[in-house]
PDB file of N, CA and C in Angstrom:
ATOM      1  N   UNK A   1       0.834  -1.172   0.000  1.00  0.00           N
ATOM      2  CA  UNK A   1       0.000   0.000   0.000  1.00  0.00           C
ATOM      3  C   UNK A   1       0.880   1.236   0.000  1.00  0.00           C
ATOM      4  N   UNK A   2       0.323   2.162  -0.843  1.00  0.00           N
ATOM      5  CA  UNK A   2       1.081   3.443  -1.138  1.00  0.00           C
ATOM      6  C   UNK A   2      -0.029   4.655  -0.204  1.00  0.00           C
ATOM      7  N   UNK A   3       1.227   5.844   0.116  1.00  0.00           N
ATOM      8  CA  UNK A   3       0.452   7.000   0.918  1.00  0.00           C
ATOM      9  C   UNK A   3       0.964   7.945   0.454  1.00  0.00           C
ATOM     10  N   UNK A   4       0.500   9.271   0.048  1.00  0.00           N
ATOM     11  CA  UNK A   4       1.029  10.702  -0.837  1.00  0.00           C
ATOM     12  C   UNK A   4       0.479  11.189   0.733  1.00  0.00           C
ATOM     13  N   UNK A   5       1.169  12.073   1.783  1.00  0.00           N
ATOM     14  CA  UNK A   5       1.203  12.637   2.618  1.00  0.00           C
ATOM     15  C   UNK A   5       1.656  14.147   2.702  1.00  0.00           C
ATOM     16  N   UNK A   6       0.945  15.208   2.430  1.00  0.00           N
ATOM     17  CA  UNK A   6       1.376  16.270   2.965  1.00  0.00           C
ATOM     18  C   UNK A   6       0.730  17.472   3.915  1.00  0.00           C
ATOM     19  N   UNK A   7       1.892  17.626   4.717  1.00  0.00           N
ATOM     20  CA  UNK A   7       1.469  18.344   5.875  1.00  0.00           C
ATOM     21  C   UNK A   7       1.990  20.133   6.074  1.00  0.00           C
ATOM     22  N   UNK A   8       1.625  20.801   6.349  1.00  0.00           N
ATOM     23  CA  UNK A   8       2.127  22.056   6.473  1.00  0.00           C
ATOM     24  C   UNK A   8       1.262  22.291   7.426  1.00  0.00           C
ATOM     25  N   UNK A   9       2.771  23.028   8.538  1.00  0.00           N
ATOM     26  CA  UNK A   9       2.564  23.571  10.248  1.00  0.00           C
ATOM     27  C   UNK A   9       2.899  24.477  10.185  1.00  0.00           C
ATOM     28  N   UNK A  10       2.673  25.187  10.862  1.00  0.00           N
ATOM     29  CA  UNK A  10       3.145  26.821  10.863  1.00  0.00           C
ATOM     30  C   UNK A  10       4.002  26.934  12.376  1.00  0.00           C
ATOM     31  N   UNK A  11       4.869  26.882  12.763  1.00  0.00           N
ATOM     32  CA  UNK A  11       5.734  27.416  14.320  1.00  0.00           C
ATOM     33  C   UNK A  11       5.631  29.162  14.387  1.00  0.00           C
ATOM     34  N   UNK A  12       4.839  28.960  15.515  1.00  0.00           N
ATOM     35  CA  UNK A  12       4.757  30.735  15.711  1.00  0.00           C
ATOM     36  C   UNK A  12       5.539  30.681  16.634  1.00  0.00           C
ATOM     37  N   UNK A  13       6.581  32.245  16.142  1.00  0.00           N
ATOM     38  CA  UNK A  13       7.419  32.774  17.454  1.00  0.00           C
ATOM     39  C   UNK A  13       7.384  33.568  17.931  1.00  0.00           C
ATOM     40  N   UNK A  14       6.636  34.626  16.653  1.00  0.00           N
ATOM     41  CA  UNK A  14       6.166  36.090  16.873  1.00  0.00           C
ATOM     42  C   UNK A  14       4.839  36.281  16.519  1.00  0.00           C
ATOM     43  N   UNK A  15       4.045  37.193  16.522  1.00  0.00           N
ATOM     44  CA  UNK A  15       2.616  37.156  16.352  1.00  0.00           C
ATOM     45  C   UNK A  15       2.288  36.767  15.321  1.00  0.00           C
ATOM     46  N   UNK A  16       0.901  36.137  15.108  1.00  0.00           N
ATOM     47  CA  UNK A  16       0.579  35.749  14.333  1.00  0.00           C
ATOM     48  C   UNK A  16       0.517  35.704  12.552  1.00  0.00           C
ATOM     49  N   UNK A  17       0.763  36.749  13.044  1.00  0.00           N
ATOM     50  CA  UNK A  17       0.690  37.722  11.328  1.00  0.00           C
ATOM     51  C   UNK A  17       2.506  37.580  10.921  1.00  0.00           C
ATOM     52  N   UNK A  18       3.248  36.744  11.658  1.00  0.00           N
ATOM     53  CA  UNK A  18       4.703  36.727  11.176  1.00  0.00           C
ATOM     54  C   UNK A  18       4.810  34.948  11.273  1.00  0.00           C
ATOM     55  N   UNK A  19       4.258  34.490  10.734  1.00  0.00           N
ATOM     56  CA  UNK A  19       4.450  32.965  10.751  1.00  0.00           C
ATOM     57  C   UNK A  19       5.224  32.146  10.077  1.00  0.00           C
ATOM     58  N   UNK A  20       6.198  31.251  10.855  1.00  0.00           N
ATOM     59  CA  UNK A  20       7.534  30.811  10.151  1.00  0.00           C
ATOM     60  C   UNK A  20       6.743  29.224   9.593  1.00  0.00           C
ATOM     61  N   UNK A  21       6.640  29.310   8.066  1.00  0.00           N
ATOM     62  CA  UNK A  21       5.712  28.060   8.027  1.00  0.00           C
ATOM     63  C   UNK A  21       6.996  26.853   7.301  1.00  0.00           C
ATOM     64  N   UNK A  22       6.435  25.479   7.466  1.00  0.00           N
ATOM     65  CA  UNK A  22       7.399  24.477   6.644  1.00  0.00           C
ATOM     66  C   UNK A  22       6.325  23.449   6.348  1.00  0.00           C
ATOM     67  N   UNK A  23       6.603  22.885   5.438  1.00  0.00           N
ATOM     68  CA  UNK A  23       6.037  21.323   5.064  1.00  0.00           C
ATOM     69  C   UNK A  23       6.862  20.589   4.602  1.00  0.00           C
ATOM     70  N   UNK A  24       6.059  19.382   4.175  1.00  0.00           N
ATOM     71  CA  UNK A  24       6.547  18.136   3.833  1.00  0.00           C
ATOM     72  C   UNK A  24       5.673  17.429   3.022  1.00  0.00           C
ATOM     73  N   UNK A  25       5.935  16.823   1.966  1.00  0.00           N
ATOM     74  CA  UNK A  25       5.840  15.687   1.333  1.00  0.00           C
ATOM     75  C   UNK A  25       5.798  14.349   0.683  1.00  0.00           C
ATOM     76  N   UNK A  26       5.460  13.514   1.330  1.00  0.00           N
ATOM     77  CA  UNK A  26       6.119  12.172   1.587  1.00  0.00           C
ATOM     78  C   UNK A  26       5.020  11.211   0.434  1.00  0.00           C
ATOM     79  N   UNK A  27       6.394  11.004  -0.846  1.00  0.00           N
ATOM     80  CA  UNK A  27       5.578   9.668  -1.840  1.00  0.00           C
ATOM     81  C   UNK A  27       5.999   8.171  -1.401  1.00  0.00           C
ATOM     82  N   UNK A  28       4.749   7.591  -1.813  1.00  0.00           N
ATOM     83  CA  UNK A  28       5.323   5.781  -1.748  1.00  0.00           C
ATOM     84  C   UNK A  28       5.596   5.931  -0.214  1.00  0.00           C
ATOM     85  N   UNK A  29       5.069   6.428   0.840  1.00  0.00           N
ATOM     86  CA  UNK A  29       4.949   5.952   2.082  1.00  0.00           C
ATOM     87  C   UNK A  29       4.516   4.941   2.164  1.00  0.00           C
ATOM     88  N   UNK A  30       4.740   3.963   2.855  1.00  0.00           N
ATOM     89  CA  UNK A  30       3.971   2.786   3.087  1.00  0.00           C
ATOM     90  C   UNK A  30       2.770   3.005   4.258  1.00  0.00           C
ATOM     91  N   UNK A  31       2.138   2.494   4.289  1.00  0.00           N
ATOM     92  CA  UNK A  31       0.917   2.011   5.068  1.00  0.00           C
ATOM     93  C   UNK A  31       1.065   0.754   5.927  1.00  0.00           C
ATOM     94  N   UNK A  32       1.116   0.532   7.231  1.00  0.00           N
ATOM     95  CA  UNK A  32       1.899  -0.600   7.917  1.00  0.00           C
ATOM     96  C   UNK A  32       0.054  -1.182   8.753  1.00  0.00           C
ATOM     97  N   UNK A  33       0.453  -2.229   9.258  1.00  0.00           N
ATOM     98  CA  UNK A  33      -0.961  -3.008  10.180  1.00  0.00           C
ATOM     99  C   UNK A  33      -1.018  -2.075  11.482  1.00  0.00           C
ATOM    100  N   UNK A  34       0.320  -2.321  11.806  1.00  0.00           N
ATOM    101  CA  UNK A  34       0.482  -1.348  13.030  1.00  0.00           C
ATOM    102  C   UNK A  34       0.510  -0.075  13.183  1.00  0.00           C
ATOM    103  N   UNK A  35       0.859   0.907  14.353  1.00  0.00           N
ATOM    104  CA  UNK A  35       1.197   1.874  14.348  1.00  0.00           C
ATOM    105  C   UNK A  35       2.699   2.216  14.054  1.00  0.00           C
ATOM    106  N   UNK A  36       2.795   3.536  13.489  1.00  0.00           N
ATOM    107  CA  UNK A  36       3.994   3.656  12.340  1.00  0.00           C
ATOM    108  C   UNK A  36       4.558   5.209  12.668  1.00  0.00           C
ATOM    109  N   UNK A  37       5.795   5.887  12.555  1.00  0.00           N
ATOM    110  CA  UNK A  37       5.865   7.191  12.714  1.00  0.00           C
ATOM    111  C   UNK A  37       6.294   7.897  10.920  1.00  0.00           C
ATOM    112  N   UNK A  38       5.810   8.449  10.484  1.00  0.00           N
ATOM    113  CA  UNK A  38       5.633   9.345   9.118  1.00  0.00           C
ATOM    114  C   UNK A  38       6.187  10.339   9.739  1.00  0.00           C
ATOM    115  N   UNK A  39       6.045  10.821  10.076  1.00  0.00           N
ATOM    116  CA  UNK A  39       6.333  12.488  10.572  1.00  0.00           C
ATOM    117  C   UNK A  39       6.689  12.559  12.061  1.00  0.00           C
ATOM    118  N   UNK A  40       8.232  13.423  12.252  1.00  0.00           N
ATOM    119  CA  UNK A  40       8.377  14.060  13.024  1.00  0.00           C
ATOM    120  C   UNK A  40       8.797  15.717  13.165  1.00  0.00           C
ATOM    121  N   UNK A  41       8.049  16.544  13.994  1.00  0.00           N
ATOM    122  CA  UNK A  41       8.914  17.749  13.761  1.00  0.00           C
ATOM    123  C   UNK A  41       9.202  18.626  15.153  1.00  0.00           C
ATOM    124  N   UNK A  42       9.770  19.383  15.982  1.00  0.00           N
ATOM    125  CA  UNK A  42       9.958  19.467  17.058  1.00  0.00           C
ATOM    126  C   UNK A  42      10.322  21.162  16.965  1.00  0.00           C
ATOM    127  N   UNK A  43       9.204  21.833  17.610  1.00  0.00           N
ATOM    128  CA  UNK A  43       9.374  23.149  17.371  1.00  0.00           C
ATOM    129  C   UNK A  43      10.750  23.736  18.195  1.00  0.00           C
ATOM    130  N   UNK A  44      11.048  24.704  17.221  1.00  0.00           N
ATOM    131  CA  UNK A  44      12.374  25.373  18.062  1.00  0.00           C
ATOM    132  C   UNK A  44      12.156  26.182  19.334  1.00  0.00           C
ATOM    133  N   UNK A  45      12.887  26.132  20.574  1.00  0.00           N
ATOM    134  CA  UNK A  45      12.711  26.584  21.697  1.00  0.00           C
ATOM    135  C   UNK A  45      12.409  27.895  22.051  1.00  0.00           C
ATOM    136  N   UNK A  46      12.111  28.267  20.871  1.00  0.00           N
ATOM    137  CA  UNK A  46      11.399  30.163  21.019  1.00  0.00           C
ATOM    138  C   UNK A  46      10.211  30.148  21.187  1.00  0.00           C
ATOM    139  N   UNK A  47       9.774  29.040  20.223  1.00  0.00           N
ATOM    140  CA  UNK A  47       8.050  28.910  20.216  1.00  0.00           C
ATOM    141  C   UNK A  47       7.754  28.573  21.187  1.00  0.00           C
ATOM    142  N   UNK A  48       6.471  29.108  21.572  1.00  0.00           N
ATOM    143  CA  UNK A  48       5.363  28.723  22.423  1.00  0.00           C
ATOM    144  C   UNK A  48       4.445  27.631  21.730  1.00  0.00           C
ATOM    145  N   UNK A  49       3.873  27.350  20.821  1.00  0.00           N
ATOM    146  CA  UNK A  49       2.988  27.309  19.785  1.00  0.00           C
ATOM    147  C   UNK A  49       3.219  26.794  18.611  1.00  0.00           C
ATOM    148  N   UNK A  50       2.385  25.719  17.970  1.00  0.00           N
ATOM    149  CA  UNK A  50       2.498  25.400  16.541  1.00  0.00           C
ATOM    150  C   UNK A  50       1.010  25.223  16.125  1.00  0.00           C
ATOM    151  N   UNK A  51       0.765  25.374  14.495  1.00  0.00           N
ATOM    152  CA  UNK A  51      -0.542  24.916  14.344  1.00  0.00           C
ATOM    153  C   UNK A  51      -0.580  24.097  13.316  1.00  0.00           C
ATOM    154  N   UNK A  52      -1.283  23.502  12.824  1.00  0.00           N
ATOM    155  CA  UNK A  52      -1.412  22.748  11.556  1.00  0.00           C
ATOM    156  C   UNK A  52      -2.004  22.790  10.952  1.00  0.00           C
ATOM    157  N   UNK A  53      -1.934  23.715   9.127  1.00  0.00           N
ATOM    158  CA  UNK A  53      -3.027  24.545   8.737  1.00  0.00           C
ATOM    159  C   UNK A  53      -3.271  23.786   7.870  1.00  0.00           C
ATOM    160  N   UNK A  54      -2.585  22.442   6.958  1.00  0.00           N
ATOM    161  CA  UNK A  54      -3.467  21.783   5.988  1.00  0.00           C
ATOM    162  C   UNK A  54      -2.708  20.373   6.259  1.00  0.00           C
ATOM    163  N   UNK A  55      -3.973  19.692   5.706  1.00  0.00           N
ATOM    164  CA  UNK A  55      -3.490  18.259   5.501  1.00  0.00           C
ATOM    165  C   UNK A  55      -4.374  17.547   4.091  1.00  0.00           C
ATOM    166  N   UNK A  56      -3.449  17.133   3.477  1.00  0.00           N
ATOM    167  CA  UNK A  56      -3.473  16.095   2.843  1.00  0.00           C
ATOM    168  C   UNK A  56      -2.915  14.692   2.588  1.00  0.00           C
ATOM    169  N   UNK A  57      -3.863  13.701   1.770  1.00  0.00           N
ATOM    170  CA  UNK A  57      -3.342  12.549   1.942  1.00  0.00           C
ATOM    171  C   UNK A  57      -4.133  11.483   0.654  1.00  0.00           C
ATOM    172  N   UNK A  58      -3.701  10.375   0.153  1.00  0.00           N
ATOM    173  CA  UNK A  58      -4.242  10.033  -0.906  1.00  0.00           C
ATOM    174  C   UNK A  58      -3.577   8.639  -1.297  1.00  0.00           C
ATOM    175  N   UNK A  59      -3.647   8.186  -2.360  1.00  0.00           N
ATOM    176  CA  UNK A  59      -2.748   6.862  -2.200  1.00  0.00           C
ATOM    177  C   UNK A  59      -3.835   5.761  -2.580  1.00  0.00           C
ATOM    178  N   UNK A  60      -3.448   4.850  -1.570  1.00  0.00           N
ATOM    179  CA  UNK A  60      -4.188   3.303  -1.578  1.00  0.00           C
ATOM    180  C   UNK A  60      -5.423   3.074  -0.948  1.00  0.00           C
ATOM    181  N   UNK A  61      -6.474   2.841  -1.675  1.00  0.00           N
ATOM    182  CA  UNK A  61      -7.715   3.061  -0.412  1.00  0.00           C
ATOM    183  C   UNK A  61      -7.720   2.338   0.568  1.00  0.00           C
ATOM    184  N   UNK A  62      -7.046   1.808   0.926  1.00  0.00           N
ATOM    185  CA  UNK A  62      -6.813   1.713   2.669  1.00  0.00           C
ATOM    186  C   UNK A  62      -6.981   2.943   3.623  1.00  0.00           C
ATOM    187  N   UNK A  63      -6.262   3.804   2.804  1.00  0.00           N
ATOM    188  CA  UNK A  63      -6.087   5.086   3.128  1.00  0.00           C
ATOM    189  C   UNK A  63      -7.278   5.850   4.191  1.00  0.00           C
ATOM    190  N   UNK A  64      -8.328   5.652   3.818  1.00  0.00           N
ATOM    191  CA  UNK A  64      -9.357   5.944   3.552  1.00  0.00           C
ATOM    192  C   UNK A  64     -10.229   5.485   5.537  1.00  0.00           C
ATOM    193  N   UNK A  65      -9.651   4.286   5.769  1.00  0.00           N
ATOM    194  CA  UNK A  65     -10.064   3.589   6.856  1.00  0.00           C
ATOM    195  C   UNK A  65      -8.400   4.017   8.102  1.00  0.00           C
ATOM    196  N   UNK A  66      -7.752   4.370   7.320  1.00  0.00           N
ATOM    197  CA  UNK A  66      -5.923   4.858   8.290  1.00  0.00           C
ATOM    198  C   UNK A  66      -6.795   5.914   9.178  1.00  0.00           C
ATOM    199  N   UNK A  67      -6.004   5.762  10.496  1.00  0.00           N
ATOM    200  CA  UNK A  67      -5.666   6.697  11.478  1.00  0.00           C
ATOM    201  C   UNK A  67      -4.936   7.494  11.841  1.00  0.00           C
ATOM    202  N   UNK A  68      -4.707   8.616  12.212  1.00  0.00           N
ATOM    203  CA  UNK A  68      -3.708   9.683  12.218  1.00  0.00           C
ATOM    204  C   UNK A  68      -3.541  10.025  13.708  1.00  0.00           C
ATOM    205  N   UNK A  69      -2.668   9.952  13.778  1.00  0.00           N
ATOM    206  CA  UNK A  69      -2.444  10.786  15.299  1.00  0.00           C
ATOM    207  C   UNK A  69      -1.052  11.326  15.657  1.00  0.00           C
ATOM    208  N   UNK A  70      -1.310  12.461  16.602  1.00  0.00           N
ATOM    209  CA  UNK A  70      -0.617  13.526  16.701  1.00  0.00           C
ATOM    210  C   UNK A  70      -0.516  13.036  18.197  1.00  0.00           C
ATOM    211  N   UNK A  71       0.933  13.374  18.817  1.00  0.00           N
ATOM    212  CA  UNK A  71       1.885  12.987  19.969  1.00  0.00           C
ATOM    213  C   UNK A  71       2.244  14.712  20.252  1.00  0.00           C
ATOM    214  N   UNK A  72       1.682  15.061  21.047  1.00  0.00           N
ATOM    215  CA  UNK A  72       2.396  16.536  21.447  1.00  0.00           C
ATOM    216  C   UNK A  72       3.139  16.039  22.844  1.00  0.00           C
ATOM    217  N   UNK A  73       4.335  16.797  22.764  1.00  0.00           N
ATOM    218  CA  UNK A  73       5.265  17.242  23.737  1.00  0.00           C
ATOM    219  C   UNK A  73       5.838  15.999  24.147  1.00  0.00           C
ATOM    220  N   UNK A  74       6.019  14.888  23.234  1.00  0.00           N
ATOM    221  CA  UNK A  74       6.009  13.553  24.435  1.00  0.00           C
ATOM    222  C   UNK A  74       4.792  12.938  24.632  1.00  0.00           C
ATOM    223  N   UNK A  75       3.767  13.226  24.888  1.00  0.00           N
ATOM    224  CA  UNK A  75       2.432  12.535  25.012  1.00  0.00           C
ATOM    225  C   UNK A  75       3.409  10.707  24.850  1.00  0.00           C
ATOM    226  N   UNK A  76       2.424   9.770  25.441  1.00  0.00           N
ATOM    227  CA  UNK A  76       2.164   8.515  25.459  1.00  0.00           C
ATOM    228  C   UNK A  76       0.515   8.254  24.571  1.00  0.00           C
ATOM    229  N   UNK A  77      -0.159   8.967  24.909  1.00  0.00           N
ATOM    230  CA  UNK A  77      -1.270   8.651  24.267  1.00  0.00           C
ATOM    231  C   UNK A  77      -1.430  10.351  23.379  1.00  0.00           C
ATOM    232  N   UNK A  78      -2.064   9.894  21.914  1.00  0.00           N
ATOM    233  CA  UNK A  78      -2.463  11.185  21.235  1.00  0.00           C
ATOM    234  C   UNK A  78      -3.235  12.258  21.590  1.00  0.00           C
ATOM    235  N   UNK A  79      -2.911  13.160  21.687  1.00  0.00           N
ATOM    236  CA  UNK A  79      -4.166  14.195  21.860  1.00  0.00           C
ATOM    237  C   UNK A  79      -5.000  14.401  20.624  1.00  0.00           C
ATOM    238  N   UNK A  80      -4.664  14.466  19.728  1.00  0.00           N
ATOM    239  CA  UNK A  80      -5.410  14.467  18.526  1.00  0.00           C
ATOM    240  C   UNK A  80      -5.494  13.068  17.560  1.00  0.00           C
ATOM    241  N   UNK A  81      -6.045  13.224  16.751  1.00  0.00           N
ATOM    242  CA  UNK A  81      -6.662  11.119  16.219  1.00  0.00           C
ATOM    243  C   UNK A  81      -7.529  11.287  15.789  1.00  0.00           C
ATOM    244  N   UNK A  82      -7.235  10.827  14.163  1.00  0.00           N
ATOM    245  CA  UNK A  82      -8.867  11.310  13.217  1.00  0.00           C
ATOM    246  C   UNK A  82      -8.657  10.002  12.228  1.00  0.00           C
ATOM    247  N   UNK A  83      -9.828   9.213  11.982  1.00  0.00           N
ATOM    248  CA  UNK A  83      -9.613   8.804  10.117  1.00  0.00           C
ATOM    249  C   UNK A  83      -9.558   9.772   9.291  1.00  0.00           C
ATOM    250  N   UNK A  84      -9.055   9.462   7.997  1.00  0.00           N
ATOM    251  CA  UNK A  84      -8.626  10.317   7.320  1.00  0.00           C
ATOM    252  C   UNK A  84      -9.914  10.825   6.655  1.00  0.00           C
ATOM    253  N   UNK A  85     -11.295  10.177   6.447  1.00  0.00           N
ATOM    254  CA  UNK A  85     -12.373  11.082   6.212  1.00  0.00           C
ATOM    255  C   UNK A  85     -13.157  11.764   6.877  1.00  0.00           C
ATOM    256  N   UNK A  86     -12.900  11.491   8.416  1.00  0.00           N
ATOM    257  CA  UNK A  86     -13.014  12.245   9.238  1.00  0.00           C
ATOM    258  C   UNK A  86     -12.892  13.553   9.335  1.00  0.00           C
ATOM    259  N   UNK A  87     -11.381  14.178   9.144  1.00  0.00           N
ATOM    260  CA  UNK A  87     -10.627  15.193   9.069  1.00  0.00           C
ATOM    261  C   UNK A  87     -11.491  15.908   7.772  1.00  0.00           C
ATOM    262  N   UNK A  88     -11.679  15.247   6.920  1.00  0.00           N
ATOM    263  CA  UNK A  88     -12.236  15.634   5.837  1.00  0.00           C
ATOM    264  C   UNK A  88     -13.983  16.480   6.342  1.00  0.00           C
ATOM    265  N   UNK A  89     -14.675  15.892   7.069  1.00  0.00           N
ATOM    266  CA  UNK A  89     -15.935  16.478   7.557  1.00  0.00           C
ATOM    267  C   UNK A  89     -16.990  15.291   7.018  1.00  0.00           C
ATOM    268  N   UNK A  90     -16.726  14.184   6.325  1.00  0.00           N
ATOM    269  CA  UNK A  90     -17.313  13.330   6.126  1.00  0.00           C
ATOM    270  C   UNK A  90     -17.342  11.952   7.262  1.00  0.00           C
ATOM    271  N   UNK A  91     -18.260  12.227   8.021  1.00  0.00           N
ATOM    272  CA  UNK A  91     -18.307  11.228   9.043  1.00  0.00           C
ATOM    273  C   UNK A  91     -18.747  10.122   8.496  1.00  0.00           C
ATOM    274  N   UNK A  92     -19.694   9.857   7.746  1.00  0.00           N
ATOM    275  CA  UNK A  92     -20.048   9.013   7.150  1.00  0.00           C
ATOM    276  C   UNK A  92     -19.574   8.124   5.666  1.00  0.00           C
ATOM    277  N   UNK A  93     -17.597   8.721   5.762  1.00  0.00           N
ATOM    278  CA  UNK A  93     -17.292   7.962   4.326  1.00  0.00           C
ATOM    279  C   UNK A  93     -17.852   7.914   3.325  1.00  0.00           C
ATOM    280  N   UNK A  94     -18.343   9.785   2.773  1.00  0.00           N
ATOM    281  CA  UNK A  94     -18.670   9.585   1.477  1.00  0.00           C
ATOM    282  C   UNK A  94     -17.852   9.478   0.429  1.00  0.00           C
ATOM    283  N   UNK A  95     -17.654   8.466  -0.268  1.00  0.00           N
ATOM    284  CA  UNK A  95     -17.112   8.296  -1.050  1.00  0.00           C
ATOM    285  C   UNK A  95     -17.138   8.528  -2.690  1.00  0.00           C
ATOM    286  N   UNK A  96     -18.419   9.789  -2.879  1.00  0.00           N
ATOM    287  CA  UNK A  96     -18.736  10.106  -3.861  1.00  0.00           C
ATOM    288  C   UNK A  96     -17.662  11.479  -4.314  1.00  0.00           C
ATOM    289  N   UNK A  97     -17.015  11.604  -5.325  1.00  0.00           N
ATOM    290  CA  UNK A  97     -15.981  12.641  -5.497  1.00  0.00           C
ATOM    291  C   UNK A  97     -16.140  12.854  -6.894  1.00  0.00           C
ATOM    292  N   UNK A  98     -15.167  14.082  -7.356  1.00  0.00           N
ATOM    293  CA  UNK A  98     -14.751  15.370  -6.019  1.00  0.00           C
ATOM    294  C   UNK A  98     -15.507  15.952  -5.731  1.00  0.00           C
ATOM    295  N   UNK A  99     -16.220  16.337  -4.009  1.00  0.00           N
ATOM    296  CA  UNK A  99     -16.746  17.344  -3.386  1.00  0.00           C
ATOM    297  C   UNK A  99     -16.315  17.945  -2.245  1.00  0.00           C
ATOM    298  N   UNK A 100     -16.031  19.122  -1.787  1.00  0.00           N
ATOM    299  CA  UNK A 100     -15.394  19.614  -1.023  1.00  0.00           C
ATOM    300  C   UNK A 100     -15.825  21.201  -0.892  1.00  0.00           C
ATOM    301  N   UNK A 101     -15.091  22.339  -0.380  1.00  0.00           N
ATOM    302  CA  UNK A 101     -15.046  23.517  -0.449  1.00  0.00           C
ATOM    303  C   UNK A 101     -13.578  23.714  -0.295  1.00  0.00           C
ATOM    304  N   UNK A 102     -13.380  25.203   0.008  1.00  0.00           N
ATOM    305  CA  UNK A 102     -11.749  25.693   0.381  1.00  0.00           C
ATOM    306  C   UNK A 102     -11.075  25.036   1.385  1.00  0.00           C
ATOM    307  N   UNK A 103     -11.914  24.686   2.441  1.00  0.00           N
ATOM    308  CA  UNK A 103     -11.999  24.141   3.770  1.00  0.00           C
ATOM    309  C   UNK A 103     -11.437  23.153   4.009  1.00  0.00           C
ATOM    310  N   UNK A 104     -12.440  21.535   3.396  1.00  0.00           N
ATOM    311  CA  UNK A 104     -12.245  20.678   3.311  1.00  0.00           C
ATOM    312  C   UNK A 104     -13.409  19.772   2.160  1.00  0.00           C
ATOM    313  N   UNK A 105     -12.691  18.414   1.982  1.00  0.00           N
ATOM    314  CA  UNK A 105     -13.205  17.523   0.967  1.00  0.00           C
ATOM    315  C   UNK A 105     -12.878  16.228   0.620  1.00  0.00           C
ATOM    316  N   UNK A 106     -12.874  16.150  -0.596  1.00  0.00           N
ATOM    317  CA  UNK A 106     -12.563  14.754  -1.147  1.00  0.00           C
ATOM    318  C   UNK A 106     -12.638  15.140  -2.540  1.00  0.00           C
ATOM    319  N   UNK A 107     -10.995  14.879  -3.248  1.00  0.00           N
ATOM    320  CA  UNK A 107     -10.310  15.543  -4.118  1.00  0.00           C
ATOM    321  C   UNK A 107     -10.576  14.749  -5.455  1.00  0.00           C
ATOM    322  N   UNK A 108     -10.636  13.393  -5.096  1.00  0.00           N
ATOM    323  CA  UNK A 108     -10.231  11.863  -6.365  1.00  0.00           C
ATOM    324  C   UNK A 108     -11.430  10.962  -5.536  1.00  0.00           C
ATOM    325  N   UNK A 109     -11.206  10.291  -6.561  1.00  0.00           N
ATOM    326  CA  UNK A 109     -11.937   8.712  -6.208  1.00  0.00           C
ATOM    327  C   UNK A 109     -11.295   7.740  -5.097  1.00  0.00           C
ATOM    328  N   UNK A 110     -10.091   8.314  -5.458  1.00  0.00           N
ATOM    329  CA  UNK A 110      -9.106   7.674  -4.491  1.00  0.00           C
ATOM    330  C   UNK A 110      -8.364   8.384  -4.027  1.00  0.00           C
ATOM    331  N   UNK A 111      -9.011   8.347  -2.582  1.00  0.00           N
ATOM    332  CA  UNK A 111      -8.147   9.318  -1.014  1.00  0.00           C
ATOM    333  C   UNK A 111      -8.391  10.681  -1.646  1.00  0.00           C
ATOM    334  N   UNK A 112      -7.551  11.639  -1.787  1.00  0.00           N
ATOM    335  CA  UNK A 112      -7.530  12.704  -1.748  1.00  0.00           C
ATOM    336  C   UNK A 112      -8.389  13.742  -0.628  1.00  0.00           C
ATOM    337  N   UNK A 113      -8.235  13.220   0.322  1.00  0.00           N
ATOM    338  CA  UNK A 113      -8.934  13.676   1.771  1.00  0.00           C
ATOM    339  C   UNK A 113      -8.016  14.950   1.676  1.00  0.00           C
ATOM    340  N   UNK A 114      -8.762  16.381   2.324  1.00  0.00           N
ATOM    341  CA  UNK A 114      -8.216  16.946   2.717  1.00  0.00           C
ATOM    342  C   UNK A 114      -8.789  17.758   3.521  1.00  0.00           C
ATOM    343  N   UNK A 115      -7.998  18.504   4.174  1.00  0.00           N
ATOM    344  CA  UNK A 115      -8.666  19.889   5.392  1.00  0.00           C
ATOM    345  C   UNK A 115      -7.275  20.909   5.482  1.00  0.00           C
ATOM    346  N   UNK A 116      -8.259  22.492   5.101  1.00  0.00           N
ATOM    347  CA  UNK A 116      -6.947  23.586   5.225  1.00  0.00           C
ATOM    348  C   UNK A 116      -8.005  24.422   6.372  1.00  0.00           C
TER     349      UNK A 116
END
């Protein structure tokens, strides 16, 4: 199973309106049974604060049933944890595409979940 993953966080150090942003792009990720780490990033010691202004993701429809979760500070257990159509605003796995807004949607037939 294949995963197209991209994420863009923003690390605030200074007000809002000065935001130091980065992403990432990750092709041919694999998709594992277990839990797996894709992403790490560890804000620099100025920040107070990070946010996470878009996500996308797409690939293998497995995809579709994957879990996401976010580990702040160390955490043992996630504070955040979504399926990926979840995130999207489709609680109910619609799988009819493309429909979406600016917001969020469903891009392809296959995966293209997203939320900005």
């Amino acid at each position: 199973m294949h995963v197209w993953l991209v994420i863009f966080v923003s690390a605030v150090v200074l007000p809002a309106q000065s935001l130091r942003t980065f992403g990432i792009g990750l092709s041919s990720q694999w998709l594992y049974p277990n839990e797996s780490e894709i992403f790490n990033y560890t804000l620099s010691t100025r920040s107070s604060w990070g946010v996470m202004t878009h996500f996308w993701v797409t690939g293998d429809p497995a995809i579709d049933l994957s879990t996401f979760s976010y580990y702040i500070d160390g955490e043992s257990v996630p504070s955040i944890e979504f399926v990926s159509y979840m995130v999207a605003g489709a609680g109910f796995n619609d799988q009819t595409a493309p429909w979406g807004t600016t917001w969020m949607g469903k891009g392809a037939k296959g995966g293209a979940w997203y939320n900005n």
